[in-house]
C-alpha atoms as a PDB file:
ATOM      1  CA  UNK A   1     -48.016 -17.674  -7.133  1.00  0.00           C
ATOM      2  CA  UNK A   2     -48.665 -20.042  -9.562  1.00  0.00           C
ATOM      3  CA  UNK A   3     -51.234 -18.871 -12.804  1.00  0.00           C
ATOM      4  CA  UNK A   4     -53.909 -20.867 -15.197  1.00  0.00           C
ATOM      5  CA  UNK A   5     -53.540 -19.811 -18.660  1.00  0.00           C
ATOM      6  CA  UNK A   6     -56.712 -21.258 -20.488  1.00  0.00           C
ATOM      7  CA  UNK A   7     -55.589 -21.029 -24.327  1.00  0.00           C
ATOM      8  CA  UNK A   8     -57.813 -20.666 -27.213  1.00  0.00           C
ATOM      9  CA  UNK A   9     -60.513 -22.739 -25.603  1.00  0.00           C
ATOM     10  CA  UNK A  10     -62.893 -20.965 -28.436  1.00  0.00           C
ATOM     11  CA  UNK A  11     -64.984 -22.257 -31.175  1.00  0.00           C
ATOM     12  CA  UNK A  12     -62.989 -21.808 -34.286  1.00  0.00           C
ATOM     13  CA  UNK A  13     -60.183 -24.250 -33.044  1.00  0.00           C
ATOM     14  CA  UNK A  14     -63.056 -27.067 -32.592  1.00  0.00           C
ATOM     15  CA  UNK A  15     -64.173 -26.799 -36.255  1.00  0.00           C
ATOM     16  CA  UNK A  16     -61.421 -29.264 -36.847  1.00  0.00           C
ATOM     17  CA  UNK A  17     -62.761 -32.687 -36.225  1.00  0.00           C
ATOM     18  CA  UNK A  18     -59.692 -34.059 -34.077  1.00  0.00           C
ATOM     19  CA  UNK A  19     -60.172 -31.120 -31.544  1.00  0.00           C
ATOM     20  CA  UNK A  20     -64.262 -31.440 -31.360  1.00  0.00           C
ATOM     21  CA  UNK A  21     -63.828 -34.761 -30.555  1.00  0.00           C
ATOM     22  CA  UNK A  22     -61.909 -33.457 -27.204  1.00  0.00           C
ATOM     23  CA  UNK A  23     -64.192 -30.744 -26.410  1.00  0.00           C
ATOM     24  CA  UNK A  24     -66.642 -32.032 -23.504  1.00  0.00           C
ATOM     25  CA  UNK A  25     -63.391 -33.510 -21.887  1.00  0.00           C
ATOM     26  CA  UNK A  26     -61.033 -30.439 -22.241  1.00  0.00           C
ATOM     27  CA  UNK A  27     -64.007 -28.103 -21.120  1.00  0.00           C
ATOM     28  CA  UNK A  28     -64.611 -30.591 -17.854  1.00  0.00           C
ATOM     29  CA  UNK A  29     -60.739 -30.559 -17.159  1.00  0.00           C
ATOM     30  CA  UNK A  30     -60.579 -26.534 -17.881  1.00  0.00           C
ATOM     31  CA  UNK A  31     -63.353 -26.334 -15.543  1.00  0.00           C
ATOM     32  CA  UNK A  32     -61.821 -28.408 -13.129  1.00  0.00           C
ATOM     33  CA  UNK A  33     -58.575 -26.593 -12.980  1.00  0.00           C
ATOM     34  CA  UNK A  34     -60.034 -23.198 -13.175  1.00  0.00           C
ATOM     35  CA  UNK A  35     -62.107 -23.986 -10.094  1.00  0.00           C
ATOM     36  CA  UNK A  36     -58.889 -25.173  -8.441  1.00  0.00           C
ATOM     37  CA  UNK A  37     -56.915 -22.292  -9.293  1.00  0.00           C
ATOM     38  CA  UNK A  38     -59.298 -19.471  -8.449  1.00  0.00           C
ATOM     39  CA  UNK A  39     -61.145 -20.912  -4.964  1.00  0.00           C
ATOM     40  CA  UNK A  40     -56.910 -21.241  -3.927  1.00  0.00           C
ATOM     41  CA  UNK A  41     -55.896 -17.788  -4.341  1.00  0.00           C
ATOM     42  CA  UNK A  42     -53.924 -18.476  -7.558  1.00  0.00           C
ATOM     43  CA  UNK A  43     -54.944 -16.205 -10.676  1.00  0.00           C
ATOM     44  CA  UNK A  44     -56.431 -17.463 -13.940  1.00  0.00           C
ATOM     45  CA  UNK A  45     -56.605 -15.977 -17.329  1.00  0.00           C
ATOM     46  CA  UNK A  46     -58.347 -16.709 -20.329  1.00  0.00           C
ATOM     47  CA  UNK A  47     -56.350 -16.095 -23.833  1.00  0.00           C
ATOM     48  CA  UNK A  48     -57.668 -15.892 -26.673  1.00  0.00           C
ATOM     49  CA  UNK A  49     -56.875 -15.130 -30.467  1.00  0.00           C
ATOM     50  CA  UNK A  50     -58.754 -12.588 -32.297  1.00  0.00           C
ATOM     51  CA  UNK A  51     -58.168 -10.754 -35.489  1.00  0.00           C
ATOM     52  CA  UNK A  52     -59.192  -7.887 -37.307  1.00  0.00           C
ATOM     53  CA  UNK A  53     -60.978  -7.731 -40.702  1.00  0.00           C
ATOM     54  CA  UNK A  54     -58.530  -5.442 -42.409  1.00  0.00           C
ATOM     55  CA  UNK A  55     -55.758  -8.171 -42.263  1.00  0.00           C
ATOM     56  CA  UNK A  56     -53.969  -5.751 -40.093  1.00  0.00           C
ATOM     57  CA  UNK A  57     -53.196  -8.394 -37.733  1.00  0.00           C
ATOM     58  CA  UNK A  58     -52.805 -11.394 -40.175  1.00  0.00           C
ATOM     59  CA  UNK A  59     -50.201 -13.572 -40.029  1.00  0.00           C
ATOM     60  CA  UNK A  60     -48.124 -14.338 -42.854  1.00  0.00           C
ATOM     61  CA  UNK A  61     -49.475 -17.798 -43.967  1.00  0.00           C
ATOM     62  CA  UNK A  62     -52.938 -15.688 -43.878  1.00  0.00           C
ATOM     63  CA  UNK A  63     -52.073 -13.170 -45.512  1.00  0.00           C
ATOM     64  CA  UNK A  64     -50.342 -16.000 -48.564  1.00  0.00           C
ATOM     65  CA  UNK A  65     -54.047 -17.260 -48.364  1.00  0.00           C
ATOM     66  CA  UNK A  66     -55.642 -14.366 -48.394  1.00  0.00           C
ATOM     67  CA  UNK A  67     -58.264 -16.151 -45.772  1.00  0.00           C
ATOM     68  CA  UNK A  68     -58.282 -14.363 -42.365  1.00  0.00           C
ATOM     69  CA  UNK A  69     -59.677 -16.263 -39.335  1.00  0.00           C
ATOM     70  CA  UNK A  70     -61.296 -15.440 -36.131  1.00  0.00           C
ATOM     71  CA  UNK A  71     -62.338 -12.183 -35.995  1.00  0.00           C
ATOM     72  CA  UNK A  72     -62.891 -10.110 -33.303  1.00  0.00           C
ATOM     73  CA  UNK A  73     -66.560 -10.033 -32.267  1.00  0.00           C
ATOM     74  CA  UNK A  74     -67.439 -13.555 -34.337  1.00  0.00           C
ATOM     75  CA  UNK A  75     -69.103 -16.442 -33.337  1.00  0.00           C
ATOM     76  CA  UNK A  76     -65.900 -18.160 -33.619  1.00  0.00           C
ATOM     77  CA  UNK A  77     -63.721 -15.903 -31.656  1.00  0.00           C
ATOM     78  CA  UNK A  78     -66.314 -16.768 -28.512  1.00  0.00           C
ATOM     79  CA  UNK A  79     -65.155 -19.461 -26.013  1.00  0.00           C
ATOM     80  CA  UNK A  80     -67.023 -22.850 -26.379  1.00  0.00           C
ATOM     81  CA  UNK A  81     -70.315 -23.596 -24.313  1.00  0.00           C
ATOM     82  CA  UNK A  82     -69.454 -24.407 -21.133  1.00  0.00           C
ATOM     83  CA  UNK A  83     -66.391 -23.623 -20.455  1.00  0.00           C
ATOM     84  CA  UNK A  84     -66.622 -21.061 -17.074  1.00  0.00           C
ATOM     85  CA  UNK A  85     -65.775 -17.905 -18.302  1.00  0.00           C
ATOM     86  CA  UNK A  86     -67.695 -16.034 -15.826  1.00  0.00           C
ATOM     87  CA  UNK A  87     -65.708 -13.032 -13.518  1.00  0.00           C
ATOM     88  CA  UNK A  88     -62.352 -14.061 -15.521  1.00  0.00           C
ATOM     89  CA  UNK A  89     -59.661 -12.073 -16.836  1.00  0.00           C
ATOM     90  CA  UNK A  90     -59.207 -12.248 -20.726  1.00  0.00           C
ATOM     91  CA  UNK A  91     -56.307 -11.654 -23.076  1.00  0.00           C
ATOM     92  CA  UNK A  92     -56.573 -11.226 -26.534  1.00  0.00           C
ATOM     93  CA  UNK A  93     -53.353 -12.226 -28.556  1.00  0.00           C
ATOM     94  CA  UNK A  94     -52.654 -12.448 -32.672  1.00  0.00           C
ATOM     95  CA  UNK A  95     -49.809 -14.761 -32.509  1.00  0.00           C
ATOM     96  CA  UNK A  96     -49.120 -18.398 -31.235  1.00  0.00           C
ATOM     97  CA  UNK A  97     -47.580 -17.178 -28.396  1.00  0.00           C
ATOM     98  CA  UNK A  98     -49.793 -15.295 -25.769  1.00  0.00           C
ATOM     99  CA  UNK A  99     -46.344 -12.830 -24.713  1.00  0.00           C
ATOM    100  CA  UNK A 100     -46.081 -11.500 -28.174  1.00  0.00           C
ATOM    101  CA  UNK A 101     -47.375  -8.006 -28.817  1.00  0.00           C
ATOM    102  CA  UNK A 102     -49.708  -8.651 -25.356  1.00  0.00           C
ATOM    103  CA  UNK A 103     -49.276  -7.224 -21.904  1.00  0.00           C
ATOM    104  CA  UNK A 104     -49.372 -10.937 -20.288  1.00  0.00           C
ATOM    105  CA  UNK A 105     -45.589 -10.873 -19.232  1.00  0.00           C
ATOM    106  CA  UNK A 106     -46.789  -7.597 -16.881  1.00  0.00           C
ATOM    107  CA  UNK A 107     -50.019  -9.198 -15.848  1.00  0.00           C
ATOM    108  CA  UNK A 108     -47.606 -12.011 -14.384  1.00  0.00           C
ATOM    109  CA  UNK A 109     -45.416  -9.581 -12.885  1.00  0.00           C
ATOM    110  CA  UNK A 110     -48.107  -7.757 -11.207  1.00  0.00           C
ATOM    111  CA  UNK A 111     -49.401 -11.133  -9.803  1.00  0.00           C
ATOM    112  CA  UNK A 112     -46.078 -11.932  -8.456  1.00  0.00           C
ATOM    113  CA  UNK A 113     -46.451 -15.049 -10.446  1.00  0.00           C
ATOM    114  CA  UNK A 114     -43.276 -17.441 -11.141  1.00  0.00           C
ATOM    115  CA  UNK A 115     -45.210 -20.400 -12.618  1.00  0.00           C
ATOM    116  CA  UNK A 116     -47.908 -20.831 -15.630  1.00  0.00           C
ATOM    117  CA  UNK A 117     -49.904 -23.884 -15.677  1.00  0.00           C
ATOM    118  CA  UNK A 118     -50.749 -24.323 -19.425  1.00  0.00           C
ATOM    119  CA  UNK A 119     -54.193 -25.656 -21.012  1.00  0.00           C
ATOM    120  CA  UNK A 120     -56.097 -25.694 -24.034  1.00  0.00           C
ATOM    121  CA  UNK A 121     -55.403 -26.098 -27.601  1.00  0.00           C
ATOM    122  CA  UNK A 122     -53.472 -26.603 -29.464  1.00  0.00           C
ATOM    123  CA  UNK A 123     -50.406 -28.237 -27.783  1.00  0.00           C
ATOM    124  CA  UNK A 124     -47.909 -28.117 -30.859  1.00  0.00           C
ATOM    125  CA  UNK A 125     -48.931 -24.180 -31.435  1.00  0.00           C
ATOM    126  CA  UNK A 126     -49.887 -21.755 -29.391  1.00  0.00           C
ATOM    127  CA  UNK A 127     -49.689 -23.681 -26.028  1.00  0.00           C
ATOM    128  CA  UNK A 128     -45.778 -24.727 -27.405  1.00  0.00           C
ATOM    129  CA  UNK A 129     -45.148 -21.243 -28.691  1.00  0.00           C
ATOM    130  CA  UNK A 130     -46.472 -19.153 -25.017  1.00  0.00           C
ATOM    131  CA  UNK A 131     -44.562 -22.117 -22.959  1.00  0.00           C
ATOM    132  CA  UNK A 132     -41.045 -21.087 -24.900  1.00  0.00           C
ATOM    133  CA  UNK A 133     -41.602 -17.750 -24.707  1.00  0.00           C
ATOM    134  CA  UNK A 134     -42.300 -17.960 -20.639  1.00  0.00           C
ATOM    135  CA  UNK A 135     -39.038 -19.862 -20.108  1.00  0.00           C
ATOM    136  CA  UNK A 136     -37.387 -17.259 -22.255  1.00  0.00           C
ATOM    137  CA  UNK A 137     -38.622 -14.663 -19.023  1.00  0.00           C
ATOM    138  CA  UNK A 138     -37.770 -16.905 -16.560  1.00  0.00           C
ATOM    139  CA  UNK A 139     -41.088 -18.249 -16.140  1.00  0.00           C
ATOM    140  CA  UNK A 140     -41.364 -21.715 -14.677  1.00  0.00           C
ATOM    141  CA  UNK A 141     -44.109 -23.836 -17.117  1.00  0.00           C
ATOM    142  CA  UNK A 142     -46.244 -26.690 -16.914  1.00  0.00           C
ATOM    143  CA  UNK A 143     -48.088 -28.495 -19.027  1.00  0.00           C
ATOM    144  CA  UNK A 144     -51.217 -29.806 -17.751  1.00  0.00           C
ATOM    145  CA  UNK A 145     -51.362 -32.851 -19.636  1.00  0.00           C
ATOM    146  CA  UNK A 146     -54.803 -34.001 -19.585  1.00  0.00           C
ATOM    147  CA  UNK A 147     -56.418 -30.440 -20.308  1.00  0.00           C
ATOM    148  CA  UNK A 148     -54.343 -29.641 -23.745  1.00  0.00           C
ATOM    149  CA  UNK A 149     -55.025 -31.080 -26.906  1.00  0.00           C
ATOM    150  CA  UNK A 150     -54.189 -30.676 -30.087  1.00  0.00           C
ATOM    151  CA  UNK A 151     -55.003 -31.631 -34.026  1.00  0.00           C
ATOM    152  CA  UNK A 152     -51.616 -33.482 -34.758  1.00  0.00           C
ATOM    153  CA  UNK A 153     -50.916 -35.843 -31.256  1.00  0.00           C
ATOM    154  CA  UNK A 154     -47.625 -36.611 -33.177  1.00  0.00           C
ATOM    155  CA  UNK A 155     -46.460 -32.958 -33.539  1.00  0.00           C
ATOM    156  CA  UNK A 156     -47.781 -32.091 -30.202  1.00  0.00           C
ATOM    157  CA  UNK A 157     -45.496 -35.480 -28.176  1.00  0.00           C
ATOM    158  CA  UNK A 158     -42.605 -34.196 -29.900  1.00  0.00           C
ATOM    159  CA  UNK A 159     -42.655 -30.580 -28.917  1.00  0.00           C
ATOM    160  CA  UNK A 160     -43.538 -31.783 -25.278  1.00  0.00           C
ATOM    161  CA  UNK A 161     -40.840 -33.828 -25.475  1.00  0.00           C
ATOM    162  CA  UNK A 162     -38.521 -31.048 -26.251  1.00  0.00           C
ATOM    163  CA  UNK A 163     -40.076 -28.414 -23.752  1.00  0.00           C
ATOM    164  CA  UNK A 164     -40.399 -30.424 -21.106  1.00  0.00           C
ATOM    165  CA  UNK A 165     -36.257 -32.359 -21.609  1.00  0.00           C
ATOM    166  CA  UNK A 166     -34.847 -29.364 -23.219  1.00  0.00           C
ATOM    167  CA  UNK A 167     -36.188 -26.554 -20.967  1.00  0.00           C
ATOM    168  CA  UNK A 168     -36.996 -28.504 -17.756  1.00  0.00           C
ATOM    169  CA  UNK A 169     -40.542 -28.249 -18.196  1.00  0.00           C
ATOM    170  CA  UNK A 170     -43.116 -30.031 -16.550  1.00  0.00           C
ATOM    171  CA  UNK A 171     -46.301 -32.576 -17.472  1.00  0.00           C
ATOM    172  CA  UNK A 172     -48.368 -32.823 -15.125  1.00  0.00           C
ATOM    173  CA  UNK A 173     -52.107 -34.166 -15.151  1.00  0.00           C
ATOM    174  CA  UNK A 174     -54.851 -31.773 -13.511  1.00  0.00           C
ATOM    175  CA  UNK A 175     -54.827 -34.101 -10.813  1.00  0.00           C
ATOM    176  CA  UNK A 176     -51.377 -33.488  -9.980  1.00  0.00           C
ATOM    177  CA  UNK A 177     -51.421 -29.767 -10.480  1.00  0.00           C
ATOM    178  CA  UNK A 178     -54.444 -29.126  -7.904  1.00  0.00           C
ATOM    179  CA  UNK A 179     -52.822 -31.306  -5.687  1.00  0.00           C
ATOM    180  CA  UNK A 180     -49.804 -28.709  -5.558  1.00  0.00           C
ATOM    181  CA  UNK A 181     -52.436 -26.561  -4.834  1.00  0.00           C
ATOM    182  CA  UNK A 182     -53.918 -27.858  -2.286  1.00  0.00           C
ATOM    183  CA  UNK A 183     -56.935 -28.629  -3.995  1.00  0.00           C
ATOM    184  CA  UNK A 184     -58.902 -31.842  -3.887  1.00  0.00           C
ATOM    185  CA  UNK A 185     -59.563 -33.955  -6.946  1.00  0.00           C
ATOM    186  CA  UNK A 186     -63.083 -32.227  -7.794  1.00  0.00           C
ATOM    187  CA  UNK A 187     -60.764 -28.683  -7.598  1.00  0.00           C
ATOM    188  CA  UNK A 188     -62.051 -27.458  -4.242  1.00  0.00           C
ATOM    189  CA  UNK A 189     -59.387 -26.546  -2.028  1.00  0.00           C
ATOM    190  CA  UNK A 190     -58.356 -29.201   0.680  1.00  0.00           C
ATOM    191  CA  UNK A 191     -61.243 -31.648  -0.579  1.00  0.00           C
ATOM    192  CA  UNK A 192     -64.124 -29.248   0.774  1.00  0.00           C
ATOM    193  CA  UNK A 193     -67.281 -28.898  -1.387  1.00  0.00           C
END
């Protein structure tokens, strides 16, 4: 069992001008793989980052600021327009990595899944940070190249670079990834519409 982890695909993360330049294509690829994924009989599962007012889950370089950011319930913490959010299972994280202090390592289990596919924003952070901490559970990772982005494209070929020659993982394009699927190229499985 391979599982879609769609990460931080919300609208806080496209305030930054590198990252709303990406949207329309990262929500069409998102789409595209989620369609894949689910009409397959592979799981999918939305994370997302949410924090609470009273800085109880701040990180430190918020808490130095003083300047929290996303907060549960906001505009911002909502996924962006489009993106097909509709019947899916969500996890809410606090950190970069969507295994700490979350039950997603047990929702994996429970799936029986040995593989995450990883997409969304942003690829030097929190997709970087979730794709370390799967290999450190023996979770097979790949990147799904064309459906991650990211506001430094320096920072984020670097740590692909070292996740995918350092701990074996894989970049793939969407293409490529519903094809292991057996999903066509517009993510319906064997080419049906």
């Amino acid at each position: 069992m391979i599982a879609l982890l769609i990460i931080d695909m919300q609208n806080a993360y496209f305030e930054a001008p590198e990252l709303a330049a990406e949207k329309v294509r990262l929500v069409t690829t998102c789409n595209r793989l989620l369609e894949g994924f689910t009409s397959s009989g592979h799981k999918a599962l939305l994370v997302g980052t949410e924090h609470e007012r009273d800085k109880s889950t701040w990180t430190l370089n918020m808490l130095d600021d003083d300047q929290g950011f996303i907060f549960r319930g906001s505009k911002q913490a909502e996924a962006v327009p489009g993106l097909a959010t509709d019947g899916l299972p969500q996890l809410s994280k606090t950190r970069d990595s969507a295994f700490v202090g979350t039950n997603l390592l047990s929702r994996l289990r429970n799936w029986g899944a040995d593989e995450v596919v990883l997409a969304g924003v942003s690829t030097h952070n929190c997709i970087a940070q979730t794709g370390a901490d799967a290999f450190a559970h023996n979770i097979r990772v790949t990147y799904a190249q064309d459906a991650m982005a990211s506001e430094d494209s320096e920072d984020a070929a670097d740590m692909l670079r070292i996740l995918s020659s350092t701990y074996r993982q894989a970049v793939e394009s969407s293409d490529e990834i519903l094809a292991r699927l057996g999903a066509g190229q517009n993510g319906t499985v064997g080419g049906r519409t």
